[in-house]
Protein backbone atom coordinates (compact mmCIF):
# COMPACT_ATOMS: atom_id res chain seq x y z
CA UNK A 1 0.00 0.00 0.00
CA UNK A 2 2.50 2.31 0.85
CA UNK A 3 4.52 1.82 -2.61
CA UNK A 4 1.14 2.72 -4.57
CA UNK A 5 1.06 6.00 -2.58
CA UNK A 6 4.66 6.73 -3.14
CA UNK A 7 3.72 5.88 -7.18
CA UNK A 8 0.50 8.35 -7.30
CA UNK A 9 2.42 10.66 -5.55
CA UNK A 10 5.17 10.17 -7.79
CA UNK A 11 2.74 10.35 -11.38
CA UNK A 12 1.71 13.47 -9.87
CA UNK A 13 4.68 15.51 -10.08
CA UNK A 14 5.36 14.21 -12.94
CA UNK A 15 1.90 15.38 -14.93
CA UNK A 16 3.10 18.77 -12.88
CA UNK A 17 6.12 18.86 -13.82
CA UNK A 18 5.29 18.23 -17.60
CA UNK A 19 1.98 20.79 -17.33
CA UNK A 20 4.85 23.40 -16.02
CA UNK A 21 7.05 22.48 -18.75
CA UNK A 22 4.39 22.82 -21.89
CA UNK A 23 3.10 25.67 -20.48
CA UNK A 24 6.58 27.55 -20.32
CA UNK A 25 6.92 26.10 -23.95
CA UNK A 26 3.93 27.32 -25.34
CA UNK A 27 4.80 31.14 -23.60
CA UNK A 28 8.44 31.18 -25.04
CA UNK A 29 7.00 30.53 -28.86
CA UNK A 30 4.01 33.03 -28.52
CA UNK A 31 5.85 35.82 -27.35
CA UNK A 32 8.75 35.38 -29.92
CA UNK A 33 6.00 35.02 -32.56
CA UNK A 34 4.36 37.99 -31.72
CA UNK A 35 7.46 40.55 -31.34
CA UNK A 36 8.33 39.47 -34.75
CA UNK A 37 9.66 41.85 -37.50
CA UNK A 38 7.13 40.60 -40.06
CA UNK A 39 7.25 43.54 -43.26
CA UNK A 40 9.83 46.24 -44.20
CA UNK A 41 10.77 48.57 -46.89
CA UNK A 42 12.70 51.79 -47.66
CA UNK A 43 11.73 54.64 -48.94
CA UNK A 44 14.06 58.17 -50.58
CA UNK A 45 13.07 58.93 -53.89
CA UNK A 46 17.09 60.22 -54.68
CA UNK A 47 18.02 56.64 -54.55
CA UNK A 48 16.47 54.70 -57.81
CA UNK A 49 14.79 51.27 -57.32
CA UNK A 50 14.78 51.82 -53.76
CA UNK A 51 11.19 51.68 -53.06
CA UNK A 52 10.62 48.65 -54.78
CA UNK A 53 13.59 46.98 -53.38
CA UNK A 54 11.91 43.54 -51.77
CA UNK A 55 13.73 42.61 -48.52
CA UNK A 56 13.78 39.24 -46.68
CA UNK A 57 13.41 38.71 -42.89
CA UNK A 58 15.82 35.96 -41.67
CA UNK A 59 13.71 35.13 -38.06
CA UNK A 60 16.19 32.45 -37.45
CA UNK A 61 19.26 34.81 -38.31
CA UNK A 62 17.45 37.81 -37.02
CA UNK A 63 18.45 39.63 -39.77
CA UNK A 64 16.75 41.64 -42.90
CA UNK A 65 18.59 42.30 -46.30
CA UNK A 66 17.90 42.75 -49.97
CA UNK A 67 19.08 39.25 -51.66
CA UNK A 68 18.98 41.23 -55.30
CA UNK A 69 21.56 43.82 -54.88
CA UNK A 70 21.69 46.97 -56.19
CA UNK A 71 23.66 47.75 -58.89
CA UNK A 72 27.43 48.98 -58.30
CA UNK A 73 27.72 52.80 -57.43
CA UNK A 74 24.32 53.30 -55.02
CA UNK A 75 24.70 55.37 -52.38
CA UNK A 76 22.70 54.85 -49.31
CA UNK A 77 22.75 57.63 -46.87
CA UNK A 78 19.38 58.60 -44.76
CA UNK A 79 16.32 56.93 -45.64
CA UNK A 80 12.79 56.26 -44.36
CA UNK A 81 11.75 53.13 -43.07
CA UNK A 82 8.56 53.41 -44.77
CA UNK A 83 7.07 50.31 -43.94
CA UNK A 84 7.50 47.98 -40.65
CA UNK A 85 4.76 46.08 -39.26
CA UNK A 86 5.71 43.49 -36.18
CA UNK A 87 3.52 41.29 -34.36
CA UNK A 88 1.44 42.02 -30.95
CA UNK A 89 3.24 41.73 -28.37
CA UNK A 90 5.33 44.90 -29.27
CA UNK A 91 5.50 47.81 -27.36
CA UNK A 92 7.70 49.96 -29.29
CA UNK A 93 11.14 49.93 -32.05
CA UNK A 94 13.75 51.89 -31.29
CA UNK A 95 16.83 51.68 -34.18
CA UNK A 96 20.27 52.04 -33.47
CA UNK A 97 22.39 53.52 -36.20
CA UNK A 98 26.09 52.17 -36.06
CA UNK A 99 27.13 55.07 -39.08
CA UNK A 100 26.46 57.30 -36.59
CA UNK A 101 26.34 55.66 -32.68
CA UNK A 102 22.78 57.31 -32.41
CA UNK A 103 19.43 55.22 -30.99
CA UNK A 104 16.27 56.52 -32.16
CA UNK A 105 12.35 55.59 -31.78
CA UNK A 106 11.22 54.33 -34.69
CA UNK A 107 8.83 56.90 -37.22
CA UNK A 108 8.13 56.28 -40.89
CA UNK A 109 8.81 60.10 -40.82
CA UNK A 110 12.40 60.25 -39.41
CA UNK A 111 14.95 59.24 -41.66
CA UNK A 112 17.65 56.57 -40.79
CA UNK A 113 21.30 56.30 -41.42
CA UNK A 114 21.91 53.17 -43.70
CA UNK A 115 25.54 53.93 -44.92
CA UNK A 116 26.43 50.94 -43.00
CA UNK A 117 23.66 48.41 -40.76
CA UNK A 118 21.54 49.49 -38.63
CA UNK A 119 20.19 47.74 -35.57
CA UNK A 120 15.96 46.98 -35.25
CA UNK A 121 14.87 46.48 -30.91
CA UNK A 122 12.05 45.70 -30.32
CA UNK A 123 10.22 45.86 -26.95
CA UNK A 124 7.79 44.45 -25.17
CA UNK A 125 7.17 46.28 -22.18
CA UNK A 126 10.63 47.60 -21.00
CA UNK A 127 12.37 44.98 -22.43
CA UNK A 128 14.10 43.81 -25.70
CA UNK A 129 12.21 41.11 -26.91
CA UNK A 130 13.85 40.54 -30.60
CA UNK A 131 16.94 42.62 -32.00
CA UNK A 132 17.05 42.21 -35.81
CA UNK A 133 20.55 43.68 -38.13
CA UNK A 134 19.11 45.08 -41.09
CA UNK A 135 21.60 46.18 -44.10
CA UNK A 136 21.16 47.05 -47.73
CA UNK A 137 23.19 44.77 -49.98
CA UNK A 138 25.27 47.07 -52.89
CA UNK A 139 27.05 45.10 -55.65
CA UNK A 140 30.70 46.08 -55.38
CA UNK A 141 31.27 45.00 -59.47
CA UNK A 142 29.24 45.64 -62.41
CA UNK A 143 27.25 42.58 -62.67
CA UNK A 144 27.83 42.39 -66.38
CA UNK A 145 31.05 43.10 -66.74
CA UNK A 146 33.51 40.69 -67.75
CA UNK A 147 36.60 40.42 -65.65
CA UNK A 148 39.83 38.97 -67.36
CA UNK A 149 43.16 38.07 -65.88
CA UNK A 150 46.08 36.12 -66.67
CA UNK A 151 45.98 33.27 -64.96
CA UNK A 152 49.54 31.94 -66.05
CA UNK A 153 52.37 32.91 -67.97
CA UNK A 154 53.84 29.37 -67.72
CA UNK A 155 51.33 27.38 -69.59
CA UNK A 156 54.53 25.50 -71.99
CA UNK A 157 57.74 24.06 -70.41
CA UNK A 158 59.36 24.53 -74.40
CA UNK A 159 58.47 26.66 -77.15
CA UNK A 160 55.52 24.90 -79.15
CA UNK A 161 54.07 25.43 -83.49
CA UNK A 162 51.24 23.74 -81.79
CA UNK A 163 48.60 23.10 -79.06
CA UNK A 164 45.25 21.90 -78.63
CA UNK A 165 43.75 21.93 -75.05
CA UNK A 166 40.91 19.31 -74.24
CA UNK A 167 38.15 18.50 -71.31
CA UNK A 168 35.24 16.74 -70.69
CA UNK A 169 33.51 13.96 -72.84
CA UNK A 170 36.31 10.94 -72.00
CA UNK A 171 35.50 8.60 -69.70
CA UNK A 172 38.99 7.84 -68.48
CA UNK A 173 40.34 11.29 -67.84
CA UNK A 174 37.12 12.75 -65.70
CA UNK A 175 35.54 16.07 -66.13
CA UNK A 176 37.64 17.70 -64.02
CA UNK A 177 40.93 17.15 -66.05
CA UNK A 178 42.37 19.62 -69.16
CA UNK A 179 44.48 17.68 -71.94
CA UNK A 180 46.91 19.32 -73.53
CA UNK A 181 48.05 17.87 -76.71
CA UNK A 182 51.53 20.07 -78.09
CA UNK A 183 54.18 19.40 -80.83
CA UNK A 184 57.29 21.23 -80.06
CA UNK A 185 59.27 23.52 -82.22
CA UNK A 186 62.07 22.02 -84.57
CA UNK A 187 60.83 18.58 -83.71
CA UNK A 188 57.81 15.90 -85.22
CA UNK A 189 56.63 13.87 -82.20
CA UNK A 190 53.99 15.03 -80.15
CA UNK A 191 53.29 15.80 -76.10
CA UNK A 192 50.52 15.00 -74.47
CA UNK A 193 50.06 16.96 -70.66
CA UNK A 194 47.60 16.80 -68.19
CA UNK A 195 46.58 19.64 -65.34
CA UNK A 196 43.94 19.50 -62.89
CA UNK A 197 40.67 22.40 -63.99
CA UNK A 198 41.10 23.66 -60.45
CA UNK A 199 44.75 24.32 -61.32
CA UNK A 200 45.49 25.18 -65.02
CA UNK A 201 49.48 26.85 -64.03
CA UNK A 202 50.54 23.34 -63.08
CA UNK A 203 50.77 20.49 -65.95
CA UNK A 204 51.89 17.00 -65.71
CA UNK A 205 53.58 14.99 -69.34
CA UNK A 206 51.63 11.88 -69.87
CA UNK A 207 52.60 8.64 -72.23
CA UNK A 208 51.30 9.29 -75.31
CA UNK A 209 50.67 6.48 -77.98
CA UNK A 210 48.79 5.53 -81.23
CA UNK A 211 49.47 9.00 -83.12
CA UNK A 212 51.81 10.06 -86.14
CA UNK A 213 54.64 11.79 -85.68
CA UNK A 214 53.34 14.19 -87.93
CA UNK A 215 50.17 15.55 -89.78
CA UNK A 216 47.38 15.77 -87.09
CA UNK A 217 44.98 18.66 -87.52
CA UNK A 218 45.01 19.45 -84.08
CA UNK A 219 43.08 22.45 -83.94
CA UNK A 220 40.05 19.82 -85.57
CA UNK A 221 39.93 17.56 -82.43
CA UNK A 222 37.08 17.10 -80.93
CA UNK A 223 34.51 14.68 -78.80
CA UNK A 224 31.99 12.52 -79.59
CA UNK A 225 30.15 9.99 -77.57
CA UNK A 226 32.36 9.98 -74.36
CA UNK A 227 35.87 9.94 -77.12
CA UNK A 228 38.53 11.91 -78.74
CA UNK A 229 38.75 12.56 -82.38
CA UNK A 230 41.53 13.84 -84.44
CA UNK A 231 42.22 14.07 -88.20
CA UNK A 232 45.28 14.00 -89.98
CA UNK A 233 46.69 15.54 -93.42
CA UNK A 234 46.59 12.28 -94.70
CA UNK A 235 42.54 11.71 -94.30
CA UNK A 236 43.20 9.46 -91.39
CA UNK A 237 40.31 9.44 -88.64
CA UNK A 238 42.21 8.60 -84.90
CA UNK A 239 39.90 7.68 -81.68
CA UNK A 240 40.99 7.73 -78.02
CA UNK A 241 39.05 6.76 -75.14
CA UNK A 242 41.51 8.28 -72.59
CA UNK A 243 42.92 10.88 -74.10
CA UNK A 244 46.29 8.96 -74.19
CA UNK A 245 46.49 5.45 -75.92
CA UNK A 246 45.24 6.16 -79.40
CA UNK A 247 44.62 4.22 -82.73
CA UNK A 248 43.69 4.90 -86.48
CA UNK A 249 39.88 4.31 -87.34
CA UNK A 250 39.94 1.42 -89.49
CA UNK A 251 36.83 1.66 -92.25
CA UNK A 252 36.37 5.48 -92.06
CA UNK A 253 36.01 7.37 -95.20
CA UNK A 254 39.00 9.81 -96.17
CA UNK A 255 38.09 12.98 -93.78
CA UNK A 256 39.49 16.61 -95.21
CA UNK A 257 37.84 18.43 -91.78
CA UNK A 258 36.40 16.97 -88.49
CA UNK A 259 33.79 19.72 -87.62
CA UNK A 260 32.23 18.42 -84.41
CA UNK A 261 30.37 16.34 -82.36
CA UNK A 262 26.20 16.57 -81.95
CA UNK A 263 25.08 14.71 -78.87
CA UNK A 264 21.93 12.13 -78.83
CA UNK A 265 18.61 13.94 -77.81
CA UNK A 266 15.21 13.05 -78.16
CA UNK A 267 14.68 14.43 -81.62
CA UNK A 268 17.96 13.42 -83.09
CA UNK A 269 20.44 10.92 -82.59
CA UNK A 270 24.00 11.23 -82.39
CA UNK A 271 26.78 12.06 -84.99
CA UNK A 272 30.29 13.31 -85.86
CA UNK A 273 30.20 15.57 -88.24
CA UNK A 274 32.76 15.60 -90.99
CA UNK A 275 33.35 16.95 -94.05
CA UNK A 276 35.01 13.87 -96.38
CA UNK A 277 36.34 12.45 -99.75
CA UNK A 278 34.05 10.76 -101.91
CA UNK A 279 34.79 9.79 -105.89
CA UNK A 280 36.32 13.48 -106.17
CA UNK A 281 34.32 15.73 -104.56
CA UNK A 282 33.77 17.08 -100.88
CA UNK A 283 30.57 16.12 -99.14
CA UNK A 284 29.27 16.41 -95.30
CA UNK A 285 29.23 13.04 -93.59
CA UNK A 286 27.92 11.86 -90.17
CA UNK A 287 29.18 9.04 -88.13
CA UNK A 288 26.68 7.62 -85.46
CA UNK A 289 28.10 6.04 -82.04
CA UNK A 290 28.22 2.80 -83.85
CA UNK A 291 31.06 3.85 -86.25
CA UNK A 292 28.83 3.78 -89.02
CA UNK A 293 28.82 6.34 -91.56
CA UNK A 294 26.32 8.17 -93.99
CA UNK A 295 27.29 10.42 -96.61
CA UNK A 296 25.42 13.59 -96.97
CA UNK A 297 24.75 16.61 -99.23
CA UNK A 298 27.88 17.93 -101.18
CA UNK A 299 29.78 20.70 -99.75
CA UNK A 300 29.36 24.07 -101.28
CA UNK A 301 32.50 26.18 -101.98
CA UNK A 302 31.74 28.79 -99.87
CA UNK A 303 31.83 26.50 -96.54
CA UNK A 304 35.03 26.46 -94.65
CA UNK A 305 36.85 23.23 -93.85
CA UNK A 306 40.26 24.72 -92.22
CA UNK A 307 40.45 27.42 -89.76
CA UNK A 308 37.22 27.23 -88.10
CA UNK A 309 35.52 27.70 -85.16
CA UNK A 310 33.01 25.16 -83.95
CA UNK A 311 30.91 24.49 -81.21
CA UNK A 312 27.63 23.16 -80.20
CA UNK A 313 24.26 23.95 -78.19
CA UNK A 314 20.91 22.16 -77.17
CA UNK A 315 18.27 24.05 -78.39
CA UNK A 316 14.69 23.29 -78.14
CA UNK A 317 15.33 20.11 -77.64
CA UNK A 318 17.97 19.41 -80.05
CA UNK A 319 21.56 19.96 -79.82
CA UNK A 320 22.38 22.12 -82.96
CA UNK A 321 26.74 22.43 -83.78
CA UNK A 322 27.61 25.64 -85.20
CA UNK A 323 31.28 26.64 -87.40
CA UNK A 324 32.04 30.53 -87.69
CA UNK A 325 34.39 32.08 -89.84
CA UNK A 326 37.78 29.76 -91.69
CA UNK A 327 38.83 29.17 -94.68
CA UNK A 328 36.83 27.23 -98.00
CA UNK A 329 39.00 24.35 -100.09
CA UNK A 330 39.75 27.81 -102.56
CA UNK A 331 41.63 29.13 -99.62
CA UNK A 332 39.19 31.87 -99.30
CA UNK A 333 38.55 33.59 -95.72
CA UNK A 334 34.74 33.80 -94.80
CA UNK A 335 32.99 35.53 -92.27
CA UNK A 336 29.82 33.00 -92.19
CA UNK A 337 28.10 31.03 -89.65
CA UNK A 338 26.75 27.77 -90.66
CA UNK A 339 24.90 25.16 -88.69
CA UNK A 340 23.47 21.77 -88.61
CA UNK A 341 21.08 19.20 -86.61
CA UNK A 342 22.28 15.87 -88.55
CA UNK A 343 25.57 16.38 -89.53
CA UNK A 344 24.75 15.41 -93.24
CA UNK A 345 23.36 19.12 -94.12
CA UNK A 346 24.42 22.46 -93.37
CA UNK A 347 22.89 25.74 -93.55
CA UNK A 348 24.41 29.28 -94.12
CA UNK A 349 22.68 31.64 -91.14
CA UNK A 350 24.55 34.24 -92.39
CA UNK A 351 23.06 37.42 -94.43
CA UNK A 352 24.84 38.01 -97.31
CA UNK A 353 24.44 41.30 -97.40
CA UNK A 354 26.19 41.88 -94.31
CA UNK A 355 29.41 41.66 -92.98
CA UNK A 356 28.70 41.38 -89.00
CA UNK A 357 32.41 40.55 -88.62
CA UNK A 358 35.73 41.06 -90.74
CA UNK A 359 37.16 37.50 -92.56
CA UNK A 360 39.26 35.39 -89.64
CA UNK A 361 40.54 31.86 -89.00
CA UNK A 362 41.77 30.71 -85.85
CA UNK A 363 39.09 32.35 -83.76
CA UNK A 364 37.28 31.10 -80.63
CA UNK A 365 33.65 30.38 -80.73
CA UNK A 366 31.74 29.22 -77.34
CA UNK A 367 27.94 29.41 -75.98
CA UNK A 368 28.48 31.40 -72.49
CA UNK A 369 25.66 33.60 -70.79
CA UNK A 370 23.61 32.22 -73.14
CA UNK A 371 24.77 33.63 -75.96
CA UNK A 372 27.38 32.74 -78.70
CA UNK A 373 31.07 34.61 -77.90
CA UNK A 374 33.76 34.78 -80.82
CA UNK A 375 36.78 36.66 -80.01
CA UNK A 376 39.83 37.09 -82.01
CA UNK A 377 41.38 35.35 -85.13
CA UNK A 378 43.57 36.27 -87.64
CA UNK A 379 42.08 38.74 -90.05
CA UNK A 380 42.66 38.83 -94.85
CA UNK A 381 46.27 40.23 -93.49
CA UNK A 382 47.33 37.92 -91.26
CA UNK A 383 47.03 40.25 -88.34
CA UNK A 384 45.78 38.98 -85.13
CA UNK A 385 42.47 40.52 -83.55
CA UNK A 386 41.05 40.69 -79.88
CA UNK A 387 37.72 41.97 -80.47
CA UNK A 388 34.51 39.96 -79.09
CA UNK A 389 31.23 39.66 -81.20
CA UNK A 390 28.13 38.30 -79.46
CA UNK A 391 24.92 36.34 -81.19
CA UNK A 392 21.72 36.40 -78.92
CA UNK A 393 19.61 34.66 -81.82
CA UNK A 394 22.10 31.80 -82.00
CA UNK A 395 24.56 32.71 -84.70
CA UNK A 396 22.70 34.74 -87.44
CA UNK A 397 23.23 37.87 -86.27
CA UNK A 398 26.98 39.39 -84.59
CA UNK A 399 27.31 42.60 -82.41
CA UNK A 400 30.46 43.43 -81.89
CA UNK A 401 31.08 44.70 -78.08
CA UNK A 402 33.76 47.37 -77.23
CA UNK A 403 32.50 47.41 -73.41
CA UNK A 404 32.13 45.55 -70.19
CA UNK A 405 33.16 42.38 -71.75
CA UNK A 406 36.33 43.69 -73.78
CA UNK A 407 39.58 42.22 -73.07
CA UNK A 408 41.78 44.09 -71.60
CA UNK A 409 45.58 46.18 -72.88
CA UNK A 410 48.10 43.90 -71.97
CA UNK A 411 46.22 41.11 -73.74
CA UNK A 412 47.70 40.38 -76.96
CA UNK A 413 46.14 39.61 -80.05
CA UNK A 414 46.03 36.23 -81.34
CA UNK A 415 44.35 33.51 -83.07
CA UNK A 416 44.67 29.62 -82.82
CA UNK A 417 44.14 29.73 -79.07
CA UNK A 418 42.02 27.42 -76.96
CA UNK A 419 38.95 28.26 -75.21
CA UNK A 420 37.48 26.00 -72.83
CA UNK A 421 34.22 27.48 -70.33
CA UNK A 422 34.76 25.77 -66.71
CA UNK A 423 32.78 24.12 -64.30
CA UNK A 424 32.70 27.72 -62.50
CA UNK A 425 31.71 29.50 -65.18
CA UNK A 426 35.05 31.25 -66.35
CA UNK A 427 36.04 31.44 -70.06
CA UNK A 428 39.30 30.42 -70.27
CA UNK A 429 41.97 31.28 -72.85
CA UNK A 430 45.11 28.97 -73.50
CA UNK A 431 47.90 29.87 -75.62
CA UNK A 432 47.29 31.49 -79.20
CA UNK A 433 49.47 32.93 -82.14
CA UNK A 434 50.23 36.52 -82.36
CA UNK A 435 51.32 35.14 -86.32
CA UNK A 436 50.76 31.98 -87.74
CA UNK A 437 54.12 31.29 -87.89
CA UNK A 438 54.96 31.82 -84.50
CA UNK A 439 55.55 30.13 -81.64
CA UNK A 440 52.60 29.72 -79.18
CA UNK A 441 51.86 31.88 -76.52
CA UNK A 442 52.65 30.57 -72.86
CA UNK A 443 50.01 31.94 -71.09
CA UNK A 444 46.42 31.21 -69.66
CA UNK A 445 43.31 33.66 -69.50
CA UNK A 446 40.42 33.64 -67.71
CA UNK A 447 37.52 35.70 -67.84
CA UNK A 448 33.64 35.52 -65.66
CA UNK A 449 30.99 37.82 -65.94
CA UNK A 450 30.63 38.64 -62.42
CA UNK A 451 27.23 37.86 -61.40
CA UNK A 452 27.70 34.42 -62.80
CA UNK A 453 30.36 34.11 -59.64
CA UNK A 454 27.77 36.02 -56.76
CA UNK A 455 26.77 34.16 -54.33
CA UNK A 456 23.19 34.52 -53.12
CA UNK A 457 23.17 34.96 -49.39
């Protein structure tokens, strides 16, 4: 008997005990609920955008910012809190202004240092019940603007007539890795290098097998379906899986220019596109993941098949490869953009009637921002260029851009580089030719538009 008095006596603290302990619960979360900071905006009408300016309330931070920032150059002095509105429970806001050391009560009529944060109290009786940091968030670069810097000046241990920098697309080398395939000057055999993406200054020599010593069209190579492809002089067609151990595609029609790859979608399948030898004339081919090849229409002499620029895009579906600019089997310098979806015909996107940007080879084509970016080449003369053109309707139209984007004086001039864009976004720029008979360049560019590099708080 007495152990079941002990036990009720015992149950009934505890039901107490836990009563007490809800109860204390259920206080704590309805007074921090109701001395919440729950809308807020600013208000000067010198300060553009400011009104509209939507601003999130962080309860578990305690904090309220703009996550779109305004654009570089605003200056935020004194400004009206224009609109607050907090739960219940308050009793009054008083904001203390860290610019200027000052604590004031809160009045949608009194203007408030925001040159730097300001502090947001809020009472409940004589007490602080919530204290929120409130800021303004000002971009401190142009968010279009495209910054470029030279990465490296020690991109070649030897002076090189040629390289062709790789990523992405083999299986054995991961997406993380740049290939560097180079042929040194005054000698035939060529180098193959590897360097992580994260660190571009600091390359490795691999074994390299399977190649000539001579002949490759290395500014052709490209991937398809998880490989490497290269042409040579010859009309020889060589595959790598890795990137090092290489071999001559046995069967493959005689290829005079390897224009790229088109990757398998629901609309289209696969193909390498090609431009090849068959009974005496030049016609667009297409080789599907199989190795299997089907001839297409015949090339017309104004299409380039040296000295291009390719690259590709999904569209709508669709992955569509584009070529800009080169040179046609007359040796004459176009300024044309021509596309394709199957690899076996081409059109010309380019208005004849207009000249969007001066003859080139050896320019650099790639879909960034979503939009097409060419920059440089080497011009009718021979001269090397820097400027940038950009196509917003996918190639048939060029603008050419002498701000924000524009690279910058101590670039030089070139054509025949490699540009690769990163898995963060930068456009990166290795080696070139200020001539086409000189050696190549030994350095490595990169370039971001900035707000592809913010960070959203």
């Amino acid at each position: 008997m007495r152990n079941k008095i002990i036990l009720w006596f015992a149950g009934c603290f505890m039901a107490l005990m836990t009563s007490c302990l809800s109860s204390s619960n259920e206080y704590i979360y309805e007074v921090s609920r109701n001395c919440q900071l729950l809308s807020f905006t600013l208000e000067n009408d010198s300060v553009e955008g400011l009104s509209t300016l939507e601003f999130t309330i962080d309860q578990l931070g305690n904090a309220v910012f703009n996550l779109d920032s305004m654009p570089v150059g605003t200056e935020i002095g004194k400004v009206l809190i224009d609109t607050m509105t907090y739960g219940s429970a308050t009793t009054g806001v008083r904001i203390y202004q860290t610019a200027t050391g000052d604590t004031i009560d809160y009045s949608n009529e009194d203007s408030v240092d925001f040159s730097q944060p300001v502090e947001i109290l809020i009472y409940t009786g004589e007490a602080i019940a919530r204290k929120y940091d409130a800021w303004v968030n000002i971009h401190t670069q142009e968010p279009d603007s495209l910054v470029w810097k030279l990465y490296s000046d020690e991109l070649l241990s030897q002076p090189m007539d040629e390289v062709k920098v790789m990523t992405n697309g083999y299986a054995e080398a991961g997406e993380d890795t740049y290939l560097m395939y180079a042929r040194p000057v005054g000698t035939q055999a060529y180098l193959l290098y590897t360097a992580s993406m994260d660190a571009p200054d600091r390359w490795t020599e691999q074994a390299l097998s399977g190649l000539p010593t001579s002949g490759l069209l290395l500014e052709q190579m490209t991937t398809f379906n998880n490989q490497l492809y290269v042409p040579a002089t010859d009309g020889a067609l060589y595959a790598s899986a890795d990137g090092a151990t290489w071999s001559r595609q046995e069967g493959a029609p005689m290829v005079k220019a390897l224009l790229g790859g088109l990757s398998n979608s629901v609309n289209q399948p696969a193909a390498l596109a090609a431009v090849v030898e068959a009974e005496g004339s030049l016609v667009f081919a297409a080789m599907d993941v199989d190795g299997s090849w089907e001839m297409g229409a015949g090339v017309p002499a104004e299409f380039p098949i040296s000295g291009f620029a390719s690259t590709d895009m999904d569209l709508m579906y669709r992955d569509r490869l584009l070529i800009v600019g080169g040179r046609t089997a007359g040796n004459q310098l176009v300024n044309t953009t021509w596309s394709t979806m199957d690899a076996r015909t081409w059109a010309n996107l380019t208005d004849a009637q207009k000249s969007y940007f001066t003859k080139k080879e050896g320019a650099n084509v790639a879909y960034y921002d979503d939009k097409f970016y060419l920059i440089g080449g080497m011009d009718e003369a021979g001269k090397p260029t820097k400027d940038i053109h950009l196509s917003i309707d996918h190639g048939v139209t060029w603008s050419y851009i002498d701000s924000l984007v524009v690279l910058p004086n101590e670039y030089a001039a070139r054509g025949f580089a490699s540009m690769i864009v990163d898995k963060d976004n930068y456009l990166c720029i290795f080696g070139g030719k200020t001539a086409k008979t000189a050696s190549v360049l030994n350095e490595v560019w990169r370039g971001r538009i900035n707000r592809l590099g913010f960070e959203r708080q």
